[in-house]
N, C-alpha and C. Protein backbone atom coordinates (compact mmCIF):
# COMPACT_ATOMS: atom_id res chain seq x y z
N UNK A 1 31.37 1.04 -16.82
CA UNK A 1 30.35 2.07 -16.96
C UNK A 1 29.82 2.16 -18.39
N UNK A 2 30.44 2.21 -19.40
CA UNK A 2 30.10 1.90 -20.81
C UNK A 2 29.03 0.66 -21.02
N UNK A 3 29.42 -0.43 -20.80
CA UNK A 3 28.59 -1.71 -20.62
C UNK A 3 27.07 -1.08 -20.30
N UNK A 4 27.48 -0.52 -18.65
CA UNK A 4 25.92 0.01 -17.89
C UNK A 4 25.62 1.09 -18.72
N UNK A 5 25.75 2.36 -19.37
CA UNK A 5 25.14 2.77 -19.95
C UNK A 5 24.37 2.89 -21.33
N UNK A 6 25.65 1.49 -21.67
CA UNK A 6 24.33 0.59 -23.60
C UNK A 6 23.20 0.55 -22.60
N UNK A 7 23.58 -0.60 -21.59
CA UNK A 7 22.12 -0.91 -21.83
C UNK A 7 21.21 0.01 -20.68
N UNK A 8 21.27 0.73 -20.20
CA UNK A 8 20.48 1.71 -19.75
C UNK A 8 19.98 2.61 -21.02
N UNK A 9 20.45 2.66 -21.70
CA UNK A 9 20.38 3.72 -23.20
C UNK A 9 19.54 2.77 -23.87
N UNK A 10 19.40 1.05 -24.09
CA UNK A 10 18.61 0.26 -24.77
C UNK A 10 17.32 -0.12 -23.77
N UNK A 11 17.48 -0.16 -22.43
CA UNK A 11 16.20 0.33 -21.86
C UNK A 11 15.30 1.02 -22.35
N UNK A 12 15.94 2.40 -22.21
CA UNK A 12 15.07 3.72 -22.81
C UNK A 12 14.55 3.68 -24.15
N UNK A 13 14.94 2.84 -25.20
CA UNK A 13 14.39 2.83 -26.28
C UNK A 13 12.65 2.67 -26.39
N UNK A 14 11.85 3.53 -26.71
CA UNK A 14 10.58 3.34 -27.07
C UNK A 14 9.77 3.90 -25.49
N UNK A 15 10.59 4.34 -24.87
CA UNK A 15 10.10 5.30 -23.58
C UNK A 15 9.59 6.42 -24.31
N UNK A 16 8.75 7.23 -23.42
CA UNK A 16 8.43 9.01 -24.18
C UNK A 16 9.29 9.46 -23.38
N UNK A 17 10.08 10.14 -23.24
CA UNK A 17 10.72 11.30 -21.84
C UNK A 17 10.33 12.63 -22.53
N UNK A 18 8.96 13.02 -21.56
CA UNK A 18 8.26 14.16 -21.91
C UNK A 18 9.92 15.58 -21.59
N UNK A 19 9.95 16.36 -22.68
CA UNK A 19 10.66 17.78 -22.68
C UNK A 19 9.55 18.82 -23.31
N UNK A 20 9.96 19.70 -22.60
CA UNK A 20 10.77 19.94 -20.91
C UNK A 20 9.87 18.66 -20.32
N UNK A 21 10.84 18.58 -19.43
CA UNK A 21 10.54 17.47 -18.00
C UNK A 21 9.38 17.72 -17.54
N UNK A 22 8.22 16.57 -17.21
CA UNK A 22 7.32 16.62 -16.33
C UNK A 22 6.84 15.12 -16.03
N UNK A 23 6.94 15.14 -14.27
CA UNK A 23 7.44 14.12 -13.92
C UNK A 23 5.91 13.22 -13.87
N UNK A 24 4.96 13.89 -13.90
CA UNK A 24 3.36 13.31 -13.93
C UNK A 24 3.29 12.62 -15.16
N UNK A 25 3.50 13.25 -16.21
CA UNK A 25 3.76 12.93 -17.48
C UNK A 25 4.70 12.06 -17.40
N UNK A 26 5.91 11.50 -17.16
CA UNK A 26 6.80 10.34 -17.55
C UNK A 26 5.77 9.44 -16.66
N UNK A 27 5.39 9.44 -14.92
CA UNK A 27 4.74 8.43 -14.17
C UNK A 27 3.81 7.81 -15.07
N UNK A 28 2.48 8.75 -15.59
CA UNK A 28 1.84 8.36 -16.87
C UNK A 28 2.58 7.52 -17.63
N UNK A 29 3.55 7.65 -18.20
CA UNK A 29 4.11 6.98 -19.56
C UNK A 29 4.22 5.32 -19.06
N UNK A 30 4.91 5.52 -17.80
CA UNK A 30 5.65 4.21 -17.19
C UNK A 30 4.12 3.24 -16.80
N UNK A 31 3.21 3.63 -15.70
CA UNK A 31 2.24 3.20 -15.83
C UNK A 31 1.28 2.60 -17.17
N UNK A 32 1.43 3.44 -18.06
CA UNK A 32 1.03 2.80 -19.37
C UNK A 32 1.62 1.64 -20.08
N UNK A 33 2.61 2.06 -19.64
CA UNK A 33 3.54 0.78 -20.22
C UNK A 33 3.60 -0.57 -19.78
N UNK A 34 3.20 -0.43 -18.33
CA UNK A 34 2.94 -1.52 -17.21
C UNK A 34 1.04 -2.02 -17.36
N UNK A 35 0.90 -1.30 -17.73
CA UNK A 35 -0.73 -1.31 -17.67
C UNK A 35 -1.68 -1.56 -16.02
N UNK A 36 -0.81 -0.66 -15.38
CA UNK A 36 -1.59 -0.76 -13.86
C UNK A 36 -1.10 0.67 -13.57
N UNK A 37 -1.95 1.08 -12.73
CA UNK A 37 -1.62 2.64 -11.77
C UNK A 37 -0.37 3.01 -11.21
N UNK A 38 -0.15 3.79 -10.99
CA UNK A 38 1.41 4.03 -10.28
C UNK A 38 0.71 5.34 -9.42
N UNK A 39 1.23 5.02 -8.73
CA UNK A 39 0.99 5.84 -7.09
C UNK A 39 1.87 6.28 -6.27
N UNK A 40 2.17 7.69 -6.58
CA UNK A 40 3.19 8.51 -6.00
C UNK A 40 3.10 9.13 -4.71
N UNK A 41 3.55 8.90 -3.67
CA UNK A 41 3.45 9.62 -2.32
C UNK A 41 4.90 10.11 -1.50
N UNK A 42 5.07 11.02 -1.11
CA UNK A 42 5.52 11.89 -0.20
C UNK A 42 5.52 10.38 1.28
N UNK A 43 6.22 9.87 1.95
CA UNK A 43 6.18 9.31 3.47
C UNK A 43 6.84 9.65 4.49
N UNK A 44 7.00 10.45 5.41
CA UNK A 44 7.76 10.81 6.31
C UNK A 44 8.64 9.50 7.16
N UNK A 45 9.67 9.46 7.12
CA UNK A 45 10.43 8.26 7.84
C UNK A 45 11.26 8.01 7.16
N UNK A 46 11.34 8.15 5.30
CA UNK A 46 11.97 7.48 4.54
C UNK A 46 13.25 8.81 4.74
N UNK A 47 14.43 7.59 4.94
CA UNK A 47 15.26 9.00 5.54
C UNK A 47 16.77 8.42 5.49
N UNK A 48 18.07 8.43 5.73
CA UNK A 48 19.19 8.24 5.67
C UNK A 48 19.37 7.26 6.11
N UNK A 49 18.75 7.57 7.23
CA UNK A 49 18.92 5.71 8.31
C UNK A 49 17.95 4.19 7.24
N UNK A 50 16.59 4.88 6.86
CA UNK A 50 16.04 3.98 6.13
C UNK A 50 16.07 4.47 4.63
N UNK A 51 15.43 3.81 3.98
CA UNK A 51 15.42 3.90 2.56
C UNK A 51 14.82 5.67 2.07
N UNK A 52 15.86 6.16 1.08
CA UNK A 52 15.32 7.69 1.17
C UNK A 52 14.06 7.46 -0.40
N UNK A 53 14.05 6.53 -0.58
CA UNK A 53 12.86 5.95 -1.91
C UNK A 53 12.84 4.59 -1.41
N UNK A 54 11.68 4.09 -2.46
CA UNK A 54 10.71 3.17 -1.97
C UNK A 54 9.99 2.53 -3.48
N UNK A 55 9.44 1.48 -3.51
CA UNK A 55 8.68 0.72 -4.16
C UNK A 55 8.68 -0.24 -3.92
N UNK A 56 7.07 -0.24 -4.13
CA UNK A 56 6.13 -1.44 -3.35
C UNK A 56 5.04 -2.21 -4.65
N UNK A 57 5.46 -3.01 -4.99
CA UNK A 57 4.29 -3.65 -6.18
C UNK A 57 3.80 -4.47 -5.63
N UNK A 58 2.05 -3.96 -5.97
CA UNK A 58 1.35 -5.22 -4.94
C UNK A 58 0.88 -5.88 -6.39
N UNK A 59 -0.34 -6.42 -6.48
CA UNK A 59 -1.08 -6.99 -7.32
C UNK A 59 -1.52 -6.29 -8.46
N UNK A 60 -2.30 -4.98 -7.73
CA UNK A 60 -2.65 -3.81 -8.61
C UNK A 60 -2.26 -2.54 -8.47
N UNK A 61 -1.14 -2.44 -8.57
CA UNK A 61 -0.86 -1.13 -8.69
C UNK A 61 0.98 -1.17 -8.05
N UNK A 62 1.77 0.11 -8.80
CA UNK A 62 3.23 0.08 -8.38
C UNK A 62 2.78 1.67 -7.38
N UNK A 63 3.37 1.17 -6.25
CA UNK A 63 3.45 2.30 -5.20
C UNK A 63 5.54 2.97 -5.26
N UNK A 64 5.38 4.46 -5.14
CA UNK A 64 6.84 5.00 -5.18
C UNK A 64 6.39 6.04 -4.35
N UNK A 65 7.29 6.24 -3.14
CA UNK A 65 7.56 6.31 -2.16
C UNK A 65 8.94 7.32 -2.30
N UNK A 66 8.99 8.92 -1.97
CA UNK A 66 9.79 9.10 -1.64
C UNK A 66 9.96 10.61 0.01
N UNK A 67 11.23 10.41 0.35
CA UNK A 67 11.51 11.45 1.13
C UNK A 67 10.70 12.84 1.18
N UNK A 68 9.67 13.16 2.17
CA UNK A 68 8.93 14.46 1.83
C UNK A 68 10.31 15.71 2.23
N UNK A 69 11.28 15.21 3.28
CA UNK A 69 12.40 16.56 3.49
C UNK A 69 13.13 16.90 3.08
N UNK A 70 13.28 16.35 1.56
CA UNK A 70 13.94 16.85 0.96
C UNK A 70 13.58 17.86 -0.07
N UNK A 71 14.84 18.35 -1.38
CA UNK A 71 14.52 19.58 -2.44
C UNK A 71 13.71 18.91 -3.07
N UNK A 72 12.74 19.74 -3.53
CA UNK A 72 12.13 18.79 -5.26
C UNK A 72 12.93 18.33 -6.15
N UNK A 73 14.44 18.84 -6.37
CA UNK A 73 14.66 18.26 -7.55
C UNK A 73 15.67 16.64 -6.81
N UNK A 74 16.24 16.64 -5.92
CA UNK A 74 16.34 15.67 -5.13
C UNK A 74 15.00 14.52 -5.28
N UNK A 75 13.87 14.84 -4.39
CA UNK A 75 12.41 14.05 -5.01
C UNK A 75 12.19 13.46 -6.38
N UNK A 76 12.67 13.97 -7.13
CA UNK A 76 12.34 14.02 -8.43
C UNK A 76 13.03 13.09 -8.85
N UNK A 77 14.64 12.61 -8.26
CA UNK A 77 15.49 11.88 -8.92
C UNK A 77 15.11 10.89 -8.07
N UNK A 78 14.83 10.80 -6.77
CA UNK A 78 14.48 9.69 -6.23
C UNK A 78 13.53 9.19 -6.56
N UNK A 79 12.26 9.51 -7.43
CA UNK A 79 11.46 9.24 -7.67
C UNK A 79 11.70 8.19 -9.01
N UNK A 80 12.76 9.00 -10.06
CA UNK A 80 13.75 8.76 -11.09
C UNK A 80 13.79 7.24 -10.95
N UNK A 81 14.34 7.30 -9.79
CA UNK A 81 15.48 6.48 -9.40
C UNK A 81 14.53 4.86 -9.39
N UNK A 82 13.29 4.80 -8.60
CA UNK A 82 12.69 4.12 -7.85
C UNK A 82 11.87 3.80 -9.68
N UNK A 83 11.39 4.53 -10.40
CA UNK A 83 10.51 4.21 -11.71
C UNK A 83 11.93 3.01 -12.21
N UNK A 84 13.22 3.80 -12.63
CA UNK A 84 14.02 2.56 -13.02
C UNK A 84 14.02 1.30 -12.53
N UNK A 85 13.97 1.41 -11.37
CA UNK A 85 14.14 -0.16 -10.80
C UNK A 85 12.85 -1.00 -11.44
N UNK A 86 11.77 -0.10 -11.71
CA UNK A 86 10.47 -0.71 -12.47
C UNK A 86 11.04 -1.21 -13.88
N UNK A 87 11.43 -0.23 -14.73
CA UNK A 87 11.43 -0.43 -15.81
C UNK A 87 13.04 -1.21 -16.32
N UNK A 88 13.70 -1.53 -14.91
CA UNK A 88 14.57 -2.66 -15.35
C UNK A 88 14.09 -4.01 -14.85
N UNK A 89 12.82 -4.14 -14.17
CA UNK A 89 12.65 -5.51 -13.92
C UNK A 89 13.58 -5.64 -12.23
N UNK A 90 14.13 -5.23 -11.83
CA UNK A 90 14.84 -5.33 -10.35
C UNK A 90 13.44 -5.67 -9.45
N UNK A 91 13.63 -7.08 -8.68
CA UNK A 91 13.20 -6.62 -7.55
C UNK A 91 13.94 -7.48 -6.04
N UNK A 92 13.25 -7.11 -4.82
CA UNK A 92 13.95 -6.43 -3.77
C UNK A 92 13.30 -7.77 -2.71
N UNK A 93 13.35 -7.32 -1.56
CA UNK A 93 12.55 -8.05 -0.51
C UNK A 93 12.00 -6.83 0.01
N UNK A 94 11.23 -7.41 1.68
CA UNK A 94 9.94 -6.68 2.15
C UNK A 94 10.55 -6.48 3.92
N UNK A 95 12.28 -6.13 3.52
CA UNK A 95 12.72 -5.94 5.17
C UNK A 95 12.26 -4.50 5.81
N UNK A 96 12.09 -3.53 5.16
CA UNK A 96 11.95 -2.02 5.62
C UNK A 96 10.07 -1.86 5.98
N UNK A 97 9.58 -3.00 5.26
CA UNK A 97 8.12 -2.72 5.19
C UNK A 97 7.24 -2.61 6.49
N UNK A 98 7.41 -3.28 7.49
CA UNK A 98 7.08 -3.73 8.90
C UNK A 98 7.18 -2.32 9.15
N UNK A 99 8.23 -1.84 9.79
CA UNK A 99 8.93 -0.09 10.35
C UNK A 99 7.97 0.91 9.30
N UNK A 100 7.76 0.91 7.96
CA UNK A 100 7.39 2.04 7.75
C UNK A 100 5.82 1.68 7.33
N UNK A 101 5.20 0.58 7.31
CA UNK A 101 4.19 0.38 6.53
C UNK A 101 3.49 -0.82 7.66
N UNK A 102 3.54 -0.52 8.87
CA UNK A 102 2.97 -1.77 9.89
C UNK A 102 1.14 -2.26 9.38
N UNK A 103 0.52 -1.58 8.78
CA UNK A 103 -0.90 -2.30 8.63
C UNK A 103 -0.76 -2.60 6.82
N UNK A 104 0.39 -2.72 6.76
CA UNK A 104 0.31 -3.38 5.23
C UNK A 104 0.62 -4.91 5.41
N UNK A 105 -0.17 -5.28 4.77
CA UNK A 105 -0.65 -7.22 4.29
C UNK A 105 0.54 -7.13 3.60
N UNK A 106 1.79 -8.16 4.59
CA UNK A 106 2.42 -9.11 3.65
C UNK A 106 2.40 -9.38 2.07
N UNK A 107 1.33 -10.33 2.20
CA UNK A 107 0.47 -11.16 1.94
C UNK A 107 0.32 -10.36 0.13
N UNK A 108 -0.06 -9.14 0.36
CA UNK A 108 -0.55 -8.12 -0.95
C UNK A 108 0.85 -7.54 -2.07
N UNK A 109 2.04 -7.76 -1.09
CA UNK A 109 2.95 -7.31 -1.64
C UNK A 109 4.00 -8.44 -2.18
N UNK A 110 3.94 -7.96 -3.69
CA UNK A 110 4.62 -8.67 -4.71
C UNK A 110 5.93 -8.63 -4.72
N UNK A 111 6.72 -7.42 -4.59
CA UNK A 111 7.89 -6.74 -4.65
C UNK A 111 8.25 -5.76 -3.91
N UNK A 112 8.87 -5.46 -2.73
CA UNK A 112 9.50 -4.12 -2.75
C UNK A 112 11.22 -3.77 -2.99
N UNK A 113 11.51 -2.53 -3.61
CA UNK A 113 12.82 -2.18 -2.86
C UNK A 113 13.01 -0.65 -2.48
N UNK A 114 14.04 -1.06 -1.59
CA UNK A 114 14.01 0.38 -1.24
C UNK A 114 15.78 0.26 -1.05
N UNK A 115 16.47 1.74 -0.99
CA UNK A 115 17.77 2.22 -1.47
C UNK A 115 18.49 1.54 -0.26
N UNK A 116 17.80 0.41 0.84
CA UNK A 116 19.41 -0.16 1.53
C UNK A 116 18.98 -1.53 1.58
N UNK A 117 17.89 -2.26 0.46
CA UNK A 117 17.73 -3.43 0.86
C UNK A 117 17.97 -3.86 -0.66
N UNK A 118 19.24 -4.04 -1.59
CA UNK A 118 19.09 -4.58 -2.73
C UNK A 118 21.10 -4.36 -3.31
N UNK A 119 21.16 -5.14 -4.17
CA UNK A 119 22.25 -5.45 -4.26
C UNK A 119 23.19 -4.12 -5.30
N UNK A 120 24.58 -3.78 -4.74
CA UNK A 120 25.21 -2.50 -5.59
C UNK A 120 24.86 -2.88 -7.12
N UNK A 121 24.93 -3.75 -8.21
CA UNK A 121 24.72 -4.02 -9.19
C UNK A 121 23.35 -2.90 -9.78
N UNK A 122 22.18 -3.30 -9.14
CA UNK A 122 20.67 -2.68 -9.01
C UNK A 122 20.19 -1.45 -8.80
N UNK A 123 21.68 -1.07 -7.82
CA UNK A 123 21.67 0.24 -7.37
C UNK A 123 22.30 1.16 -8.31
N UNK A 124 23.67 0.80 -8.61
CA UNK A 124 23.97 1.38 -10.05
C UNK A 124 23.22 1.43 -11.39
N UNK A 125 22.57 0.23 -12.03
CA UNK A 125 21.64 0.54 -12.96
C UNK A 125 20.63 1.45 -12.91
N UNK A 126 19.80 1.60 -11.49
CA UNK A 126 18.83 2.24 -11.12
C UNK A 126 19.25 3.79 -11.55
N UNK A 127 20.35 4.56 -10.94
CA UNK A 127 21.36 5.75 -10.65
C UNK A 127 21.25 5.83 -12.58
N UNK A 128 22.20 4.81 -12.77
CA UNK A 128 22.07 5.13 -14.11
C UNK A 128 20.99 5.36 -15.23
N UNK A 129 20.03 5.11 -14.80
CA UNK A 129 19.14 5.07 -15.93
C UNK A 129 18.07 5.98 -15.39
N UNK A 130 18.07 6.60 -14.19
CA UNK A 130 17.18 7.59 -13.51
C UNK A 130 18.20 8.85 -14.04
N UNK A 131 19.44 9.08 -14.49
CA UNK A 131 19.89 10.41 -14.68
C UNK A 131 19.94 10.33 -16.52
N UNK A 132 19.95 9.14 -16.88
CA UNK A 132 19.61 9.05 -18.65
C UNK A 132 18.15 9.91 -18.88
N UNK A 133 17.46 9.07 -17.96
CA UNK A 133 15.79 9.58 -17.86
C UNK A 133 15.82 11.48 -18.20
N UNK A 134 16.59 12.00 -16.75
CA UNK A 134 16.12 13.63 -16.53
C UNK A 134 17.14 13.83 -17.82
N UNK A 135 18.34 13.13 -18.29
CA UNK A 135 19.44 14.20 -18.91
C UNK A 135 18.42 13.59 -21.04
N UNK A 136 17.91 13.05 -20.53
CA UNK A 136 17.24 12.83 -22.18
C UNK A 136 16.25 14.48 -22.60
N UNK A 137 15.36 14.81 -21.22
CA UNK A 137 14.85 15.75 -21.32
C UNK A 137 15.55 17.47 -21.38
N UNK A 138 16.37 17.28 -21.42
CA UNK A 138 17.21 18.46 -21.05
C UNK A 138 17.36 19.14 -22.84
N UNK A 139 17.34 20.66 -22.72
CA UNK A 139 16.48 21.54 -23.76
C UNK A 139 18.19 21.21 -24.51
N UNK A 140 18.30 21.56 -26.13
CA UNK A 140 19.75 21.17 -26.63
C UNK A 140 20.32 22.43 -26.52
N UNK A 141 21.76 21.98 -25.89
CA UNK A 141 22.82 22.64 -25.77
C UNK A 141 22.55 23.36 -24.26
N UNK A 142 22.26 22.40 -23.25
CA UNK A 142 22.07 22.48 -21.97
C UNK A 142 23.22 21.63 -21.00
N UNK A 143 23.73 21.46 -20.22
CA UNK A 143 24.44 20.50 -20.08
C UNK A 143 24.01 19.44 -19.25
N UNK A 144 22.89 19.41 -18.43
CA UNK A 144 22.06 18.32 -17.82
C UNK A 144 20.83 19.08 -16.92
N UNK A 145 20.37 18.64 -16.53
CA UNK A 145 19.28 18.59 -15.02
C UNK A 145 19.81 19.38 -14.22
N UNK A 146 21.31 19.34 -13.48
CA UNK A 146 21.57 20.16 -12.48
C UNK A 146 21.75 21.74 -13.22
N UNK A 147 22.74 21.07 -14.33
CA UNK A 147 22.60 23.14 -15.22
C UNK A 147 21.91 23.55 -15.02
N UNK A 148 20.30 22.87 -15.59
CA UNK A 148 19.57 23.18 -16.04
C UNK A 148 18.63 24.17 -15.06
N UNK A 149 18.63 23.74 -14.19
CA UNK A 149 18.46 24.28 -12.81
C UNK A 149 18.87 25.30 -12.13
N UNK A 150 20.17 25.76 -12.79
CA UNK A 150 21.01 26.82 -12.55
C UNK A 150 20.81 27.68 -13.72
N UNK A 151 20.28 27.37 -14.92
CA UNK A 151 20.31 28.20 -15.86
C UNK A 151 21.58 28.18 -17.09
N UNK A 152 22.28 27.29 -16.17
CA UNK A 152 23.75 27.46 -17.28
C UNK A 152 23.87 26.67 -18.13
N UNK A 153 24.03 27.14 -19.41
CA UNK A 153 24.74 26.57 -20.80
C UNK A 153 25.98 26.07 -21.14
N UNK A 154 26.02 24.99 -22.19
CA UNK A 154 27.43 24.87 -22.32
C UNK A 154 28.37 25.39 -22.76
């Protein structure tokens, strides 16, 4: 875990992580950094049985995909979760895409992954560097994202 969090911590170097948190504002940052659009949507389906997040890189533009039934702050990390896999370079195959995305062109899509088609290694970095992300923004002398949420101090 030390190992995974250098370099999740040397990832983040030269990121903005807007504080307080705002998650339009980091999408912005990441998109800039990529120099193409990022496109956030809500999909109904994405769910326990299938992937509860999503990303789809076509040509022009990174699509993220998460669970509309869940809490926002749940959303938020899945959302977290799905930007890391961007900004570590991970990518996935196109098995979930057919079931949730039937009039999407093959053909257009560069990359996807989603949370049951990619290897534990990917999945841990992802986890890790989506809770570096929210716990970088967190006000000082807070104890993370979930405190933070609750109001409680350290």
């Amino acid at each position: 875990m030390t190992v995974l969090r250098w370099r999740s911590e040397r990832r983040l170097r030269g990121i903005r992580v807007p504080r307080p948190f705002d998650l339009d504002a980091f999408c912005a940052e990441v998109a800039a950094r990529r120099g193409r659009p990022l496109i956030r949507r809500p999909v109904p389906g994405l769910a326990a049985e299938a992937p509860c997040g999503l990303w789809i890189a076509t040509d022009r533009a990174d699509h993220v995909f998460h669970d509309p039934g869940t809490s926002p702050l749940h959303a938020e990390h899945i959302v977290l979760h799905e930007l890391a896999h961007i900004l570590c370079g991970h990518s996935g195959s196109a098995g979930a895409l057919d079931r949730l995305f039937p009039d999407l062109d093959p053909a257009t899509v560069r990359r996807v992954l989603g949370r049951v088609s990619y290897p534990t290694q990917q999945e841990r970095e992802a986890e890790m560097l989506a809770s570096l992300i929210r716990g970088r923004s967190a006000p000082p002398g807070r104890i993370g994202p979930l405190a933070d949420a609750f109001g409680f101090l350290e």
